[in-house]
Protein backbone atom coordinates (compact mmCIF):
# COMPACT_ATOMS: atom_id res chain seq x y z
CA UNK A 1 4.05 12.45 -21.16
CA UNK A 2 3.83 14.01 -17.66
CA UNK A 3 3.14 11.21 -14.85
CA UNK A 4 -0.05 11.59 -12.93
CA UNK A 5 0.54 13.41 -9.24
CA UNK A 6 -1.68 10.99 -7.69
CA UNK A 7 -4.09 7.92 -8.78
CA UNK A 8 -6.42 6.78 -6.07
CA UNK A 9 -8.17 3.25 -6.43
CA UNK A 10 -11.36 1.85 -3.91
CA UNK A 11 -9.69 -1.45 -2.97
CA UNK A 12 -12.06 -4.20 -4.88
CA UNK A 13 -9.30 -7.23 -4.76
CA UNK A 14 -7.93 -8.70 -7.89
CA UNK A 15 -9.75 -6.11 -10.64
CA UNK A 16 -7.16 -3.46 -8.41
CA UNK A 17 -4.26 -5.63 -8.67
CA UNK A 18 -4.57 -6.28 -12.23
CA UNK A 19 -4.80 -2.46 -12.68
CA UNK A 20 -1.80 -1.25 -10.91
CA UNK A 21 1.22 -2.74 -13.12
CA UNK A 22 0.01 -0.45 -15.96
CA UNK A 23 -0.26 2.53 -13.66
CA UNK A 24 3.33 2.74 -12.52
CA UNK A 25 4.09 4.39 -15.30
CA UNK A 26 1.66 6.88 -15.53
CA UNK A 27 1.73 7.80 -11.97
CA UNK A 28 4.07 9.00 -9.22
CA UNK A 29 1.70 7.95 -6.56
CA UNK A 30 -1.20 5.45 -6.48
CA UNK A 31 -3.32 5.17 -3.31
CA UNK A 32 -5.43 2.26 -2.65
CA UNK A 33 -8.09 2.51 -0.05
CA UNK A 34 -9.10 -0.21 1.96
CA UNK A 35 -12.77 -1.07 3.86
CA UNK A 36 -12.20 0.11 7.28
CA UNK A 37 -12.74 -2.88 8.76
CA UNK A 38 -9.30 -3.94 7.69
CA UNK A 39 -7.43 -0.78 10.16
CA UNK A 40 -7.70 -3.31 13.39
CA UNK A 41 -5.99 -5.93 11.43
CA UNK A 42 -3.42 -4.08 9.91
CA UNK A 43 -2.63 -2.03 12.92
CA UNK A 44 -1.64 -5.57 14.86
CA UNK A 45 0.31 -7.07 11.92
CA UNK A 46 2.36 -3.59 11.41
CA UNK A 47 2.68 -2.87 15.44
CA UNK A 48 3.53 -6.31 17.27
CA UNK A 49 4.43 -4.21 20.32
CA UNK A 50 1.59 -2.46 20.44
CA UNK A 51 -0.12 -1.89 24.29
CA UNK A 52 -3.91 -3.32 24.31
CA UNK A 53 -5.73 0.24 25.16
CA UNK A 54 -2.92 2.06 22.34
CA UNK A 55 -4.72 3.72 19.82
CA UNK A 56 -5.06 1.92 16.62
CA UNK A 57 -3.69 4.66 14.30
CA UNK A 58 -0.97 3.15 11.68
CA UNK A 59 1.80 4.94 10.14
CA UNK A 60 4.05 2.40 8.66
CA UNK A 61 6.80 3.08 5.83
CA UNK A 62 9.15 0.43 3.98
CA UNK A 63 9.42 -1.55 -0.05
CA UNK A 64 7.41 -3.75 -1.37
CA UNK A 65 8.29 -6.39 1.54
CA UNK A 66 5.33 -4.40 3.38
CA UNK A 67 2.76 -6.08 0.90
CA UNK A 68 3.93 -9.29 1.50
CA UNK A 69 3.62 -8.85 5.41
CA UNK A 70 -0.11 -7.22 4.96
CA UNK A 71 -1.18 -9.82 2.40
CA UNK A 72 -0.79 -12.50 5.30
CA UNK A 73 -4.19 -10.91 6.31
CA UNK A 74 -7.34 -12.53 5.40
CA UNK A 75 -8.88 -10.52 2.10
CA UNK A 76 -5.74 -9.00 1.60
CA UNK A 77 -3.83 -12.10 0.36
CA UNK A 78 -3.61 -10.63 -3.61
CA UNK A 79 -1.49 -7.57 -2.34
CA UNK A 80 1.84 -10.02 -2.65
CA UNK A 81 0.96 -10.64 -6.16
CA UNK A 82 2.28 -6.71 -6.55
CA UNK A 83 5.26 -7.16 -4.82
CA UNK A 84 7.83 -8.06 -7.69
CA UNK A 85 6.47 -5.05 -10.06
CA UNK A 86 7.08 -2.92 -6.80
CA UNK A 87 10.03 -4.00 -6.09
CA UNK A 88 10.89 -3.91 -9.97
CA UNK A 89 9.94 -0.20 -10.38
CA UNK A 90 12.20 0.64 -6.92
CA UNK A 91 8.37 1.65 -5.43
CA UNK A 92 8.22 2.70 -1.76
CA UNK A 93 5.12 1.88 0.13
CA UNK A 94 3.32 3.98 3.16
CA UNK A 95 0.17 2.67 4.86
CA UNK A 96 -1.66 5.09 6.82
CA UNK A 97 -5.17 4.86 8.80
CA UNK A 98 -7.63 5.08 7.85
CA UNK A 99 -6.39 1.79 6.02
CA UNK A 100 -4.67 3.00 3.02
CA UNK A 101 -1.51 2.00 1.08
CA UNK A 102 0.11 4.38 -0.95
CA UNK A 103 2.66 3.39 -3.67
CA UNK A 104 5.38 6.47 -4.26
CA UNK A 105 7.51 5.58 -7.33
CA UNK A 106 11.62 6.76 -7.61
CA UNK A 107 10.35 9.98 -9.37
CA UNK A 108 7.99 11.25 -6.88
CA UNK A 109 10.86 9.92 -4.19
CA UNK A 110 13.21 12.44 -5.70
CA UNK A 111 10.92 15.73 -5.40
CA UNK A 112 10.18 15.20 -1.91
């Protein structure tokens, strides 16, 4: 069965958490977007050295250990529940402004 190029999911808490473990295998990529109200908050958890007037564009890369640092922020908190299945299935994990967080699995790692 050929693997989906991309899967994007509307961030709606748990109901997209509980939906992701069964998509890993029938996608290379799964993008979640978050409200943009979240891009303020993310861009201070993921740039600590950030200057006040900097503009708040984020561009962060890393494994699964990225969920658990974003899921310290408030609404966000079920993102660690996805970080042994990620970390399982050797995911990588971008998050991007507007606030998105995009799940490449070892397949789609390969053909880049």
């Amino acid at each position: 069965m050929e693997k989906e190029p991309l899967v994007k999911l509307t961030w709606h808490g748990h109901e997209t958490i509980e939906s992701i473990p069964a998509l890993l295998d029938q996608a290379k990529q799964i993008e979640i977007t978050l409200p943009s109200n979240y891009n303020h908050a993310l861009f201070r958890k993921l740039h600590l050295q950030g200057r006040p007037d900097e503009p708040e564009v984020i561009d962060a890369f890393g494994g699964p250990e990225l969920l658990a640092e974003i899921a310290t922020i408030k609404g966000l908190g079920e993102l660690a529940a996805l970080t042994e299945p990620l970390t399982a299935a050797h995911a990588t994990l971008q998050v991007f402004s507007p606030p998105k967080v995009v799940i490449t699995l070892p397949a789609a790692n390969l053909q880049t």
